[in-house]
C-alpha atoms as a PDB file:
ATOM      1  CA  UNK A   1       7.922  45.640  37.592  1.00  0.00           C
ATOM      2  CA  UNK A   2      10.140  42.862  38.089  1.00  0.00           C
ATOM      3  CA  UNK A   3      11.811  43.054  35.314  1.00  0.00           C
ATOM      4  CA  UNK A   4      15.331  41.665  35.204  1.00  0.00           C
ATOM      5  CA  UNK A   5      16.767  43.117  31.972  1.00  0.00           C
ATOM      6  CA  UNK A   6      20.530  42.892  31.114  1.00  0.00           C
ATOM      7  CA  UNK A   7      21.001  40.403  34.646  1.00  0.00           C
ATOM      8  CA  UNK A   8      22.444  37.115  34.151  1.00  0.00           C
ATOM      9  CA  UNK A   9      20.916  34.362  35.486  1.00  0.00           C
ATOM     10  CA  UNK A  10      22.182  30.518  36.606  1.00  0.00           C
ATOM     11  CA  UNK A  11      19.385  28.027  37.363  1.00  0.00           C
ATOM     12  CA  UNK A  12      20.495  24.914  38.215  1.00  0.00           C
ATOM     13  CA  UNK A  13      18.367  21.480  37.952  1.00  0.00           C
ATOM     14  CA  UNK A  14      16.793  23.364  35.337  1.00  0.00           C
ATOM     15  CA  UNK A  15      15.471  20.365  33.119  1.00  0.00           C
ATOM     16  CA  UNK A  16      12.753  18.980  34.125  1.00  0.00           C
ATOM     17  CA  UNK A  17      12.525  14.794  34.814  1.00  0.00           C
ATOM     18  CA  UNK A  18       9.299  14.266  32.761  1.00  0.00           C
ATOM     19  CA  UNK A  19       6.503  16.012  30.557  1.00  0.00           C
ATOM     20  CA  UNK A  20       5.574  19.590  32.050  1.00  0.00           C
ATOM     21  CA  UNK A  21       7.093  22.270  33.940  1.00  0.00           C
ATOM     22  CA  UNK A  22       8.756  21.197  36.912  1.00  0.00           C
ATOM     23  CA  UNK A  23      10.547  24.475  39.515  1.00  0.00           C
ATOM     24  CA  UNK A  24      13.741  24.633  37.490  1.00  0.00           C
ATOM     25  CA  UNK A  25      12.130  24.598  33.731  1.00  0.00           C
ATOM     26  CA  UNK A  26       8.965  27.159  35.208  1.00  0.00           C
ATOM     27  CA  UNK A  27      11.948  28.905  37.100  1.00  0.00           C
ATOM     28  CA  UNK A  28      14.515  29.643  34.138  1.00  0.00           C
ATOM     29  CA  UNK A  29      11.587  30.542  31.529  1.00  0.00           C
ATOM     30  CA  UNK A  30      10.284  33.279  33.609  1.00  0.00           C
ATOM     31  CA  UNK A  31      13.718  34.378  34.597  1.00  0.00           C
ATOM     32  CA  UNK A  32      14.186  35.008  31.055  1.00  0.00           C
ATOM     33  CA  UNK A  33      10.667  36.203  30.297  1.00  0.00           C
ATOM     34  CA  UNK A  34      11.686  38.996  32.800  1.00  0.00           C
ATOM     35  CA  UNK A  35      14.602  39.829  30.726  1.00  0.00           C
ATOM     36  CA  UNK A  36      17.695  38.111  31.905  1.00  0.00           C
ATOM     37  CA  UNK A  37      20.105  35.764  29.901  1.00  0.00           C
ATOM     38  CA  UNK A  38      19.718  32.184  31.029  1.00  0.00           C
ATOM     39  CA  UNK A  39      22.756  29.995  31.724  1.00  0.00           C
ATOM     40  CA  UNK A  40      20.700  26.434  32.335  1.00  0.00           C
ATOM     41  CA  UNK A  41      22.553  23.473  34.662  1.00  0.00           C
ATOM     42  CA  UNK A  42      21.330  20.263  34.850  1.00  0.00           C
ATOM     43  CA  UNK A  43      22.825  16.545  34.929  1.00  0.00           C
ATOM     44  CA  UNK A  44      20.861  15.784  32.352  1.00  0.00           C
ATOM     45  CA  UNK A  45      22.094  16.970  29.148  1.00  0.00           C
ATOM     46  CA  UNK A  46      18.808  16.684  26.617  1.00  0.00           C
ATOM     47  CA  UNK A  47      16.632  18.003  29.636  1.00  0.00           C
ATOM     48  CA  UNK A  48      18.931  21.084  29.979  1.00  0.00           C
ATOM     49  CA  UNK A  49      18.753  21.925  26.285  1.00  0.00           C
ATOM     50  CA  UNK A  50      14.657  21.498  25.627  1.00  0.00           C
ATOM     51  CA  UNK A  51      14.306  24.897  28.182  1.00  0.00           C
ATOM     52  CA  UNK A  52      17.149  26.282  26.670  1.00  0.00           C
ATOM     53  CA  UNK A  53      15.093  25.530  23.176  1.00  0.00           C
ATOM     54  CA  UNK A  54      11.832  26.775  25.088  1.00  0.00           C
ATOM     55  CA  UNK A  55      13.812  30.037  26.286  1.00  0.00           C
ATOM     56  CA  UNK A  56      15.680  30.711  22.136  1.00  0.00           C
ATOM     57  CA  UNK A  57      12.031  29.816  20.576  1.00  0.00           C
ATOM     58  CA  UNK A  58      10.189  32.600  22.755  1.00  0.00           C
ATOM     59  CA  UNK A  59      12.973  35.203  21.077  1.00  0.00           C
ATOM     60  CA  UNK A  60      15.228  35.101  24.640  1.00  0.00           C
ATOM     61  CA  UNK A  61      18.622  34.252  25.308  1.00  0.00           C
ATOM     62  CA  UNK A  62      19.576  31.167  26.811  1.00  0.00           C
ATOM     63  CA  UNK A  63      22.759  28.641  27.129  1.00  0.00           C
ATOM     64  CA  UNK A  64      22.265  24.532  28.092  1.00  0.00           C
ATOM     65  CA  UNK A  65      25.227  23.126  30.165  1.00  0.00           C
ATOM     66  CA  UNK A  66      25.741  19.741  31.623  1.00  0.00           C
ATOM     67  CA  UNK A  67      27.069  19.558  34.834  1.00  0.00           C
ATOM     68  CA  UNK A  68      26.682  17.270  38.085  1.00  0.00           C
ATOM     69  CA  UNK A  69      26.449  20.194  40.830  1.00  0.00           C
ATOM     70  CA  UNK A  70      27.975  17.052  43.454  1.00  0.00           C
ATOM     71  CA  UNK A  71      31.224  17.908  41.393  1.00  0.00           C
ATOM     72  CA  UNK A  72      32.995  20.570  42.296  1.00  0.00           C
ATOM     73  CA  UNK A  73      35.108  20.623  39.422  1.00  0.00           C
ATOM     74  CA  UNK A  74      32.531  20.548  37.120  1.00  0.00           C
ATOM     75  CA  UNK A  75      30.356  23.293  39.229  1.00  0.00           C
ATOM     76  CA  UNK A  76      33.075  25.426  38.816  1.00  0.00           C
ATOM     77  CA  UNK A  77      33.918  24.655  35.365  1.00  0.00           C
ATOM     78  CA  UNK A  78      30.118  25.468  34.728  1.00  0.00           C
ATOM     79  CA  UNK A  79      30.716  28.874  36.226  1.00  0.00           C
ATOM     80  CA  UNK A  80      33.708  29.708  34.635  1.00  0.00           C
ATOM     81  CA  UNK A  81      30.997  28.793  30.937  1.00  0.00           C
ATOM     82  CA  UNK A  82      28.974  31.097  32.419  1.00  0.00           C
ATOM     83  CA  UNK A  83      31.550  34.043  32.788  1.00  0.00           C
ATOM     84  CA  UNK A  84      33.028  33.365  29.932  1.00  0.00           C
ATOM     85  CA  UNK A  85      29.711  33.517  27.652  1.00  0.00           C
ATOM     86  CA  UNK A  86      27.846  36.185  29.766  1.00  0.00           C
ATOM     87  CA  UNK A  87      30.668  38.086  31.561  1.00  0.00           C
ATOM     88  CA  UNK A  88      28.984  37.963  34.999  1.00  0.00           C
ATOM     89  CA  UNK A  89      26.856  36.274  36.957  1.00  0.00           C
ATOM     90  CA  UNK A  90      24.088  38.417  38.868  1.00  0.00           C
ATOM     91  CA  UNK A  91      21.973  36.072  40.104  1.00  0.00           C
ATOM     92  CA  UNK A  92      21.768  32.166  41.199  1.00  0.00           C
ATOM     93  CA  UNK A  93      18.825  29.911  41.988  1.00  0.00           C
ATOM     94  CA  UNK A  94      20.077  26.695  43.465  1.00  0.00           C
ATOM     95  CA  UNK A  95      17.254  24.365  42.403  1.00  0.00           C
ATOM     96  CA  UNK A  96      18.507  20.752  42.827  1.00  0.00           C
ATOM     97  CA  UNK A  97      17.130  18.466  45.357  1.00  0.00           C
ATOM     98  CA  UNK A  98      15.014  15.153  45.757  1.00  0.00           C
ATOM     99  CA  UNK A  99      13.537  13.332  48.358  1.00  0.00           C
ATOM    100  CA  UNK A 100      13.958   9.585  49.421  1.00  0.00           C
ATOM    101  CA  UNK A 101      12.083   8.175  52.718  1.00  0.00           C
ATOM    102  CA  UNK A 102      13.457   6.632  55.692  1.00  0.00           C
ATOM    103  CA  UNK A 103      13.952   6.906  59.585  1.00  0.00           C
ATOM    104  CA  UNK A 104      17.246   6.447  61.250  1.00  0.00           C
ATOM    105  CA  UNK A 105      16.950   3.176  62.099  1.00  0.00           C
ATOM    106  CA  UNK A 106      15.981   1.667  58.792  1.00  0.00           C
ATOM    107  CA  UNK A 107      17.836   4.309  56.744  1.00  0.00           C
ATOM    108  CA  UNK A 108      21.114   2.948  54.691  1.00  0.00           C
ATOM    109  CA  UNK A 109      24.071   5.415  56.038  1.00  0.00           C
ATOM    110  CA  UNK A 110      24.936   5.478  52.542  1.00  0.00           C
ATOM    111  CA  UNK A 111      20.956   6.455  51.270  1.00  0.00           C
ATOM    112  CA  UNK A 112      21.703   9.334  53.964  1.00  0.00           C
ATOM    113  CA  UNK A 113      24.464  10.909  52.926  1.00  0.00           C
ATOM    114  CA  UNK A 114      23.428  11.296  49.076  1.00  0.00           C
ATOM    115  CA  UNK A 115      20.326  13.061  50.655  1.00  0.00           C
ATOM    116  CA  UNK A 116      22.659  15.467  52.457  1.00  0.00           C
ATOM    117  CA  UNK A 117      24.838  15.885  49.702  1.00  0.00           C
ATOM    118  CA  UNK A 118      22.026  15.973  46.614  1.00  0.00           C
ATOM    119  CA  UNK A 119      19.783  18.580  48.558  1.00  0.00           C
ATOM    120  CA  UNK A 120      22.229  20.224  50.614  1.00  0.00           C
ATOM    121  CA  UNK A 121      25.695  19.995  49.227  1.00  0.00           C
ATOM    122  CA  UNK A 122      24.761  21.103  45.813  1.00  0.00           C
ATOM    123  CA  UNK A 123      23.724  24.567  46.990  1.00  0.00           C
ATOM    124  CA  UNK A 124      27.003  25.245  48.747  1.00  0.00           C
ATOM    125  CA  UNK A 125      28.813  24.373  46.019  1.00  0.00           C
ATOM    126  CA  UNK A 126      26.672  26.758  43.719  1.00  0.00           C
ATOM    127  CA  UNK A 127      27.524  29.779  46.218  1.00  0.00           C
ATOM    128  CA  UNK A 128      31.340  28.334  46.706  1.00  0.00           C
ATOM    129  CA  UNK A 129      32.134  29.462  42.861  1.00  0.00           C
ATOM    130  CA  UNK A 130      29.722  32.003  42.345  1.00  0.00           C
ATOM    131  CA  UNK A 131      29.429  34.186  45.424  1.00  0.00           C
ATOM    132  CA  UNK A 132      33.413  35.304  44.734  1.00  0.00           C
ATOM    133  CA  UNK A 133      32.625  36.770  41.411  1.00  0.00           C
ATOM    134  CA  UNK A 134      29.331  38.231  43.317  1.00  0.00           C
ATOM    135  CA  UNK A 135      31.276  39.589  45.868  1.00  0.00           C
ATOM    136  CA  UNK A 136      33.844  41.244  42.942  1.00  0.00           C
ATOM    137  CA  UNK A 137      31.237  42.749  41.019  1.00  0.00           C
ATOM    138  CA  UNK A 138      29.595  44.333  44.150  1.00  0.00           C
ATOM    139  CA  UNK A 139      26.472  43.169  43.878  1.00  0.00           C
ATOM    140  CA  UNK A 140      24.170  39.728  43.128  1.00  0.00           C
ATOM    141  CA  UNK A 141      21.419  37.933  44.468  1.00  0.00           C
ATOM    142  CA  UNK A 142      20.755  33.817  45.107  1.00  0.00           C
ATOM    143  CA  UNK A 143      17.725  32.087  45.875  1.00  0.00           C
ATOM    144  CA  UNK A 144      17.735  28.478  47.351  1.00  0.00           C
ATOM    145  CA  UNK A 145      15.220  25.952  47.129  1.00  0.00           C
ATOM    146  CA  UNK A 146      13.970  24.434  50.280  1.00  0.00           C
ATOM    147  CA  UNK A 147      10.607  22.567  51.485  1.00  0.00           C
ATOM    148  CA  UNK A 148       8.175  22.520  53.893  1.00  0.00           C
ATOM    149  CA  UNK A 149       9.708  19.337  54.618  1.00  0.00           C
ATOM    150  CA  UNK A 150      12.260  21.529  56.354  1.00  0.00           C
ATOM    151  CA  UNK A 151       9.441  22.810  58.699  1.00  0.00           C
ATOM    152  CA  UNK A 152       6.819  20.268  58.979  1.00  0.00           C
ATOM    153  CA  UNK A 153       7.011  16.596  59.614  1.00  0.00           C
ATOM    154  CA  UNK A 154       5.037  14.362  58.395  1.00  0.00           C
ATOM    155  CA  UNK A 155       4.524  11.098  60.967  1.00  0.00           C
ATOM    156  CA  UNK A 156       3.062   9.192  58.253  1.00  0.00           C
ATOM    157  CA  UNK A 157       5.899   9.492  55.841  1.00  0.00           C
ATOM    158  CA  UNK A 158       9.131   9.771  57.713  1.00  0.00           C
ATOM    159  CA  UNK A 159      12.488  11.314  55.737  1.00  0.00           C
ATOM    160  CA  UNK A 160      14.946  12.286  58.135  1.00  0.00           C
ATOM    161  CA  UNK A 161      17.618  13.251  55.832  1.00  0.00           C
ATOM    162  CA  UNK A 162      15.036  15.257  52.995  1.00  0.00           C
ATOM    163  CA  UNK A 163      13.663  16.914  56.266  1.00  0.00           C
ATOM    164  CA  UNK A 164      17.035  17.669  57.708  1.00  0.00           C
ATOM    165  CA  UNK A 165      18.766  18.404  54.585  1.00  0.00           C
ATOM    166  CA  UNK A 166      15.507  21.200  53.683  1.00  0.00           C
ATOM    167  CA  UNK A 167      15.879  22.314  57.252  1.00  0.00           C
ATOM    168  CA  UNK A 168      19.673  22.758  56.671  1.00  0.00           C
ATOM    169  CA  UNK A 169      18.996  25.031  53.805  1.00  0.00           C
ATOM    170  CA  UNK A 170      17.499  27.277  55.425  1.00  0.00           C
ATOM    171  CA  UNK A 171      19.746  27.955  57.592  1.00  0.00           C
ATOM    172  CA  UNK A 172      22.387  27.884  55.206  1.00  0.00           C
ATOM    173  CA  UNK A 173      20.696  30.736  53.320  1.00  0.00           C
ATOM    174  CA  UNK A 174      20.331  33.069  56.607  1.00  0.00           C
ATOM    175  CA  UNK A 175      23.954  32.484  57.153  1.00  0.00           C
ATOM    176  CA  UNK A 176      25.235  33.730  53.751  1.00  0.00           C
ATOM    177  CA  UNK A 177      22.965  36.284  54.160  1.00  0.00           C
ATOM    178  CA  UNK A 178      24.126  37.586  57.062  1.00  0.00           C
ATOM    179  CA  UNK A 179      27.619  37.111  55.841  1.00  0.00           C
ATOM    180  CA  UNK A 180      27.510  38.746  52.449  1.00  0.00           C
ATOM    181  CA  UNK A 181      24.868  41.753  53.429  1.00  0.00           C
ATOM    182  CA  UNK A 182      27.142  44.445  52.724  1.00  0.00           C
ATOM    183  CA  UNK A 183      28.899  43.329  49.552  1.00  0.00           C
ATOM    184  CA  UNK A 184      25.863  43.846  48.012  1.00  0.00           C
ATOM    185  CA  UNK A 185      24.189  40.127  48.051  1.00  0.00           C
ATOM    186  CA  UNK A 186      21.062  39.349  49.169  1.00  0.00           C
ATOM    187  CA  UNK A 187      20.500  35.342  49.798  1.00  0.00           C
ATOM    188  CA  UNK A 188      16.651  34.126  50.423  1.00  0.00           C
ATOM    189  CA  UNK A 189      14.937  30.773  50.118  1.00  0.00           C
ATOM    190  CA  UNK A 190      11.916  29.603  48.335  1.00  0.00           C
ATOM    191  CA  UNK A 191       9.896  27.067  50.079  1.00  0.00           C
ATOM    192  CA  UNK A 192       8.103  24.654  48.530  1.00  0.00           C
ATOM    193  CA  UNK A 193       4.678  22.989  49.543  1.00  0.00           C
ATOM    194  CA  UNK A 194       3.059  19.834  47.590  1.00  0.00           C
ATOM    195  CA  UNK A 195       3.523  21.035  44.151  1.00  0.00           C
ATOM    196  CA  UNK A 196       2.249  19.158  41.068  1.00  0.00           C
ATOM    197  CA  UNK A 197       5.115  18.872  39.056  1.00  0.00           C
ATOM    198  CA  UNK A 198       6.800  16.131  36.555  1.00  0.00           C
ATOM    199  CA  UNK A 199       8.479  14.384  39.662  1.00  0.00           C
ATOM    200  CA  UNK A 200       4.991  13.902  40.925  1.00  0.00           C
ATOM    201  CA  UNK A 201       4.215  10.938  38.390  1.00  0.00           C
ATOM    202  CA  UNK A 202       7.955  10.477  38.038  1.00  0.00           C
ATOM    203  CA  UNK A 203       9.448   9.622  41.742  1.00  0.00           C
ATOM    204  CA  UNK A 204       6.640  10.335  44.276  1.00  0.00           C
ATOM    205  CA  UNK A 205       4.441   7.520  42.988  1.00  0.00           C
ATOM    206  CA  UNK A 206       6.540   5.209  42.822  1.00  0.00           C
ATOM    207  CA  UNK A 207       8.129   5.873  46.042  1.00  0.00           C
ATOM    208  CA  UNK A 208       4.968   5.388  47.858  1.00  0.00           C
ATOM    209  CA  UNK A 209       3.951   2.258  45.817  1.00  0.00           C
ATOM    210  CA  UNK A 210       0.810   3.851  44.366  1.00  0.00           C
ATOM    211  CA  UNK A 211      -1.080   1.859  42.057  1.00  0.00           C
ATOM    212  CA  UNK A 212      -3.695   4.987  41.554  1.00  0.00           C
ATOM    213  CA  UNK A 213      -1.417   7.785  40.331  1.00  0.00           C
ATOM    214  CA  UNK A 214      -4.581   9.735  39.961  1.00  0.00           C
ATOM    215  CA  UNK A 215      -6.006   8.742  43.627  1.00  0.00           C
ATOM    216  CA  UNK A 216      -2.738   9.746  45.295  1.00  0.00           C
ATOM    217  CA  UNK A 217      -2.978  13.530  43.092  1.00  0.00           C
ATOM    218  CA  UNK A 218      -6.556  13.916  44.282  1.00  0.00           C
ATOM    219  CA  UNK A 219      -5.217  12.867  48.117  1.00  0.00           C
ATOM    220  CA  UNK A 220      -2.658  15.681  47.886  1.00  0.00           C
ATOM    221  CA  UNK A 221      -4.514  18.363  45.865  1.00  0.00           C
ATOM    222  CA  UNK A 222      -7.348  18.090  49.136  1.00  0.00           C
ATOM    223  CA  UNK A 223      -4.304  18.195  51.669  1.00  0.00           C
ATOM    224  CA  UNK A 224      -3.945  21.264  50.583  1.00  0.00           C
ATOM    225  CA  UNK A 225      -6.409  24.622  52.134  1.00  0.00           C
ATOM    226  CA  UNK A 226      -6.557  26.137  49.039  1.00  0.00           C
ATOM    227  CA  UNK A 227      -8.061  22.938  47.424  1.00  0.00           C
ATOM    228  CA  UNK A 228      -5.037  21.756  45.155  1.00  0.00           C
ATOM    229  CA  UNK A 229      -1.307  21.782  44.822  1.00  0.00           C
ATOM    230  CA  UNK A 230       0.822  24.187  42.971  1.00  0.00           C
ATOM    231  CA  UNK A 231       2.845  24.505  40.151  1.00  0.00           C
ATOM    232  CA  UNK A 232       6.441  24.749  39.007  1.00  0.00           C
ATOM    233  CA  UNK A 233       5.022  28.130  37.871  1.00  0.00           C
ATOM    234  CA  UNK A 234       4.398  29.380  41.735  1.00  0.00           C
ATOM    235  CA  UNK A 235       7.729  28.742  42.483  1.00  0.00           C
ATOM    236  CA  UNK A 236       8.882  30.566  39.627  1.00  0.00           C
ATOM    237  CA  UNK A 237       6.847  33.466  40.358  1.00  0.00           C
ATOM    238  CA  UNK A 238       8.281  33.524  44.059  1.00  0.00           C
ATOM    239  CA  UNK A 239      11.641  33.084  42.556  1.00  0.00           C
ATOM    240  CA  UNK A 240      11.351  36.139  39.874  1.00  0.00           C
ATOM    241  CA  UNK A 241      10.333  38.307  42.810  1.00  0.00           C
ATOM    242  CA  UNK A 242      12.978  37.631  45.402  1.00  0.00           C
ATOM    243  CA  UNK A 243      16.015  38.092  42.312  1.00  0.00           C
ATOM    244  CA  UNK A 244      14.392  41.282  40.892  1.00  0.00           C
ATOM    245  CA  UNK A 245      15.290  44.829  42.714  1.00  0.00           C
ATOM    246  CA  UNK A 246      11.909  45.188  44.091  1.00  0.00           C
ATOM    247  CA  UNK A 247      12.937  43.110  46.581  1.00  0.00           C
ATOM    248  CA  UNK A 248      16.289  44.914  47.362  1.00  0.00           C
ATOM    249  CA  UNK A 249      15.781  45.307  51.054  1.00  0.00           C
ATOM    250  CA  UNK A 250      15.078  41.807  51.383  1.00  0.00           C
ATOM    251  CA  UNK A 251      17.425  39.262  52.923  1.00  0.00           C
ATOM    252  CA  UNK A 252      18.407  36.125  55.208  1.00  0.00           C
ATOM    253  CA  UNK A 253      14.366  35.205  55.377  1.00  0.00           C
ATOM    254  CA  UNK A 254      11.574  32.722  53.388  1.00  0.00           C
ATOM    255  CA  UNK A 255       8.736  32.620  50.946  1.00  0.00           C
ATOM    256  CA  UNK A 256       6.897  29.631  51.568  1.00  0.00           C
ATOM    257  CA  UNK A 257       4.686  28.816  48.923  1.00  0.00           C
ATOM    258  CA  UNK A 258       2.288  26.219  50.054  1.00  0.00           C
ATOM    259  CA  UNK A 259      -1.647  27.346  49.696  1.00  0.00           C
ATOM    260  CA  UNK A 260      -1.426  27.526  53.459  1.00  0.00           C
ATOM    261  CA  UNK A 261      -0.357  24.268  53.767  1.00  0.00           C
ATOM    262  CA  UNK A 262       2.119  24.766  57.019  1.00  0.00           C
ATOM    263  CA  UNK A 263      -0.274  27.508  58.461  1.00  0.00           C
ATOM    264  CA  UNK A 264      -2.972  24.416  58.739  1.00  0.00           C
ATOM    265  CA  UNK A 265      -0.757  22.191  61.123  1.00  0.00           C
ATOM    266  CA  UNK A 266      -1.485  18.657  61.233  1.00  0.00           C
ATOM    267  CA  UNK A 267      -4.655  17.034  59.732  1.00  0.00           C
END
């Protein structure tokens, strides 16, 4: 079962920013522990190529490219990589994204926009180039990485444009969904919950001015009903299912993958 054999697959943001398996790295090792031949995006170069290293060492196929999915030249030049190396593209998990806090009010119009454009912008520019070679071949399948940002709020910790821009993905997914259901692509989203990944240590603590990385872990592992956070590796799992044909009547809708974080409602 899920088993992806002879599929090509683009993950994008799939370095990771620190130490350990963050949703992109988890995401494009099990992609191609399932069978299908990695092409691996990320802006950063050296991060791109240790899981394509990861994915060649474990006997699988894998390519590292550089690319800053903001560019639309170099998106597409990445695709066209991809095509050329591989010969099609069957399916694409749109993985970048980061969050930055702020309210409108104290928000920097300019802060805004790169949080529109970094978690938002990026996937339509991953579907702009590849969903017309989808659409040729007939067939293909993309998964999009939201948050439960995008459908809880948090009145401690305000981000208006993370919130909207997760929100916006969403819907962005339903809509190429419903507008690509019979050319044989299926579109879905993967929410997030607190994970514990690299950017934990690497941007979160730092954002919130912790001086106790390991108090502000334990805080979030106990937010959490199922009594911690998960891992790059949950996501991953989530991701292998929705791009494998097991889930071939599946379409336009969300896993959200939170150890019932959202079904708990405010604490």
């Amino acid at each position: 079962m899920f088993r992806l054999d002879g599929k090509v697959a683009i993950v994008t943001g799939a370095g990771s920013v620190g130490p350990g398996w963050g949703n992109g790295k988890a995401t494009a090792t099990t992609l191609a522990r399932a069978g299908a031949s990695l092409f691996c995006i990320d802006v950063n170069e050296a991060a791109a190529a240790e899981t394509r290293d990861i994915i060649a060492g474990e006997g699988n196929t894998a390519i590292a490219h550089r690319a800053d999915m903001l560019d639309s030249s170099g998106v597409q030049d990445a695709v066209q990589a991809c095509l050329a190396r591989f010969g099609r593209i069957d399916i694409l998990v749109n993985n970048v994204g980061g969050s930055a806090p702020g309210g409108p009010a104290d928000m920097p119009e300019e802060l805004w926009d790169q949080q529109i454009d970094f978690n938002l912008k990026t996937a339509f520019l991953g579907c702009k180039h590849v969903l017309p070679l989808m659409e040729a071949q007939g067939n293909g399948v993309v998964v999009n990485i939201s948050s439960v940002a995008g459908l809880r709020m948090n009145s401690g910790r305000v981000h208006v444009a993370y919130s909207a821009s997760k929100a916006g993905i969403i819907g962005f997914s339903k809509s190429v969904a419903l507008g690509y259901a019979k050319k044989g692509i299926r579109c879905n989203t993967v929410v997030p919950g607190l994970m514990h990944t690299p950017l934990v240590e690497h941007r979160l603590v730092r954002q919130l001015g912790a001086n106790d990385a390991e108090a502000l872990i334990a805080k979030r592992h106990a937010s959490v009903p199922i009594g911690h956070m998960g891992t790059g590796w949950d996501i991953a799992h989530a991701v292998l299912f929705l791009a494998s044909d097991e889930a071939g009547f599946i379409t336009g809708t969300e896993i959200v993958v939170d150890g019932g974080f959202t079904a708990a409602g405010p604490t």
